[in-house]
Each structure stands twice: as C-alpha cells, then as structure tokens.
Protein backbone atom coordinates (compact mmCIF):
# COMPACT_ATOMS: atom_id res chain seq x y z
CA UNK A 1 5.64 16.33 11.40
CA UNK A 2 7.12 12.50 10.79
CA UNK A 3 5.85 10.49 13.16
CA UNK A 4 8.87 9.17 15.98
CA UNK A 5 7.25 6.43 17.82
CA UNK A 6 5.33 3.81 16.92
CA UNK A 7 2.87 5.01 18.33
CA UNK A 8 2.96 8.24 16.59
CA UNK A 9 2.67 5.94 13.36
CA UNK A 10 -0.48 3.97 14.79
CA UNK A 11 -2.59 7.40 15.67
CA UNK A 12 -1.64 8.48 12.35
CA UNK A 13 -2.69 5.74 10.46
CA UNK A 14 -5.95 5.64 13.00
CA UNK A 15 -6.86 9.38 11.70
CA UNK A 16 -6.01 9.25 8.02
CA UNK A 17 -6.34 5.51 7.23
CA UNK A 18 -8.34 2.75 6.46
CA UNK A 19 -8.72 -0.91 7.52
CA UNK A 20 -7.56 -3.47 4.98
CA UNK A 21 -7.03 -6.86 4.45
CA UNK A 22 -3.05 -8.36 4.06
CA UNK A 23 -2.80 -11.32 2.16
CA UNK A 24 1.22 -11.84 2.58
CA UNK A 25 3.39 -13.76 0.29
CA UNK A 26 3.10 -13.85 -3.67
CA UNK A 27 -0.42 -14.81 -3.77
CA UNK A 28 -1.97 -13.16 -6.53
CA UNK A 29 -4.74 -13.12 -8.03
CA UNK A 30 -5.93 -15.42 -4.42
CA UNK A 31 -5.90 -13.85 -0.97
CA UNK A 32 -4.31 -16.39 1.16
CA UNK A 33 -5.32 -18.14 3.87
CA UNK A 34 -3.13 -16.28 6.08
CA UNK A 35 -4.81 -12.67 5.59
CA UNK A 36 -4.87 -10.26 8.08
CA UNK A 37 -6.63 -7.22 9.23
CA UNK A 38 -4.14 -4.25 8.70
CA UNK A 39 -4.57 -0.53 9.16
CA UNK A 40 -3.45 1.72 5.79
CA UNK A 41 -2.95 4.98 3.69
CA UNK A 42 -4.24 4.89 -0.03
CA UNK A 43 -2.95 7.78 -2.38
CA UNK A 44 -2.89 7.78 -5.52
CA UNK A 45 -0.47 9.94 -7.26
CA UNK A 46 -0.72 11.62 -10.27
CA UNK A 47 2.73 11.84 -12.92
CA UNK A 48 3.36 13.56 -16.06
CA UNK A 49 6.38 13.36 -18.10
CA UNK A 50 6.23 16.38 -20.29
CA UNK A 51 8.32 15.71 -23.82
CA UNK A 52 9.00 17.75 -27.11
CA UNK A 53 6.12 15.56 -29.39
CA UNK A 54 4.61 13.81 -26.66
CA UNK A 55 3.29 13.27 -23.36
CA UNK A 56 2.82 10.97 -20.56
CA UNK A 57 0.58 10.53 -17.61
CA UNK A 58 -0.18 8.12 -14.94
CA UNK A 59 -2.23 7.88 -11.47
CA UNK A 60 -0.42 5.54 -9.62
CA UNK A 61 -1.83 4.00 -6.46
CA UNK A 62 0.34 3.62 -3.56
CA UNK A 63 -0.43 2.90 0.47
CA UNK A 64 1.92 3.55 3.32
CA UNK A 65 1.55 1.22 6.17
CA UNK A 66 3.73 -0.05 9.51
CA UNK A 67 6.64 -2.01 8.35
CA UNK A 68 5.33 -3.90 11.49
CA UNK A 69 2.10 -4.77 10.41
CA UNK A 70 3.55 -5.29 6.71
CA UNK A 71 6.05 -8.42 7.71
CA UNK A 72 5.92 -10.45 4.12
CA UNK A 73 4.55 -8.20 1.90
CA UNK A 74 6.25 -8.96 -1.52
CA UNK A 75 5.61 -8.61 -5.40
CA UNK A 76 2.31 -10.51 -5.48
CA UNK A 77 0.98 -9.90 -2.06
CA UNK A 78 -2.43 -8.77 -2.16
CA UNK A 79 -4.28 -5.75 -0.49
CA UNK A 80 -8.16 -5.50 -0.15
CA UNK A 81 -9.59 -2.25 0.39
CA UNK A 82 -12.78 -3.61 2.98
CA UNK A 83 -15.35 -0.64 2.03
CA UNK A 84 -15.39 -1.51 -1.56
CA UNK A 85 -14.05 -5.54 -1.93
CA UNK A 86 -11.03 -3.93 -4.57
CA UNK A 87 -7.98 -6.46 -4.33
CA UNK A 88 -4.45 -4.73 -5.10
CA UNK A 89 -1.43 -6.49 -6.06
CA UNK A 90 1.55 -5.18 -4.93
CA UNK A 91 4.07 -4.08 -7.26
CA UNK A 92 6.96 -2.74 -5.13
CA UNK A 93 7.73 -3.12 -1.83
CA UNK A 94 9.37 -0.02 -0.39
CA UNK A 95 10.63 -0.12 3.56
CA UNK A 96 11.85 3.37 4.66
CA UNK A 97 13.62 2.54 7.36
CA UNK A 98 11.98 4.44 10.08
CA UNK A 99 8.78 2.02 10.69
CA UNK A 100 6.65 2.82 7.53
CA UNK A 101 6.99 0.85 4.36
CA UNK A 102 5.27 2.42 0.65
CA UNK A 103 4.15 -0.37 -1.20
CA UNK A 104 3.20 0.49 -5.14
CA UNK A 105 -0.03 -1.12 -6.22
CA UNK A 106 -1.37 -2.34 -9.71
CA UNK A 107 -5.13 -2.56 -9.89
CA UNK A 108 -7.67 -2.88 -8.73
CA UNK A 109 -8.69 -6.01 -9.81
C-alpha cells in the first residue's frame, strides 16, 4: 500500500519510524543551531555487484522521511539517530514527488 495522504505518511512513519534530529543546511560535521525534531525510516540496504574476477559489496544506509518535515535537507545536512547519539551526513537528497523524500547517508560518525 503507498501511503495517499499525508496523513497516511505520518501514521506510517509513527508505526515503523523513529524520532530524529534535522540539522538542515550543509552543516557537517556540526548540527546547527536550527535542528529539529523529525520523525524517520532507517534501512540500510545491502548491494552486490557480481563480476568475472571480482566482487563488490556495500550496506548502504538510507531514511525515508516527509518531504514536509525535510524542507532544506542538502549534501551536508546532518541526521542524528536520538537512541544512540549517531550523526549522519547526508549524501543525496532524493524527493519522490508524492510527499516522501530518500535521503542516502554516509556514516555514522
């Protein structure tokens, strides 16, 4: 099911999420003093490029959050996980266009 209403988003987020702190703007390695409280989805995805010699693999950490409640994020904002103090920069800012934004974090820090 996607979520249609913003509300749909919000309960979602509510159920599967966790609260955060938003530091907005390129920031990093500082929070700034304009960080908020923000509601968001950690996963962390795993990637393997399979080749002839070689291999790769990666877990990359991403979070999916209300473009709403995302307003500034950029390369260099900062994310802080709250249960564990682990600050995120964000490497990619991703908007959807239906409400949710994916941003790709490097860290933690």
């Amino acid at each position: 099911m996607i979520p249609e209403t913003d509300d749909d988003r919000l309960n979602l987020i509510l159920d599967f999420g966790e609260e955060c702190t938003f530091s907005p703007g390129n920031v990093w390695p500082n929070r700034s003093s304009g960080a908020a409280p923000v509601w968001i989805i950690f996963d962390a995805e795993y990637l393997e490029i399979v080749g002839e010699r070689q291999s790769v693999n990666s877990t990359n950490t991403f979070c999916a959050g209300r473009t709403k409640d995302l307003a500034g994020a950029v390369r260099g904002s900062v994310i802080n996980r709250l249960w564990n103090g682990q600050d995120f920069k964000i490497a990619n800012v991703e908007p959807d266009g239906t409400g949710w934004t994916i941003l790709e974090l490097e860290g933690p820090r």
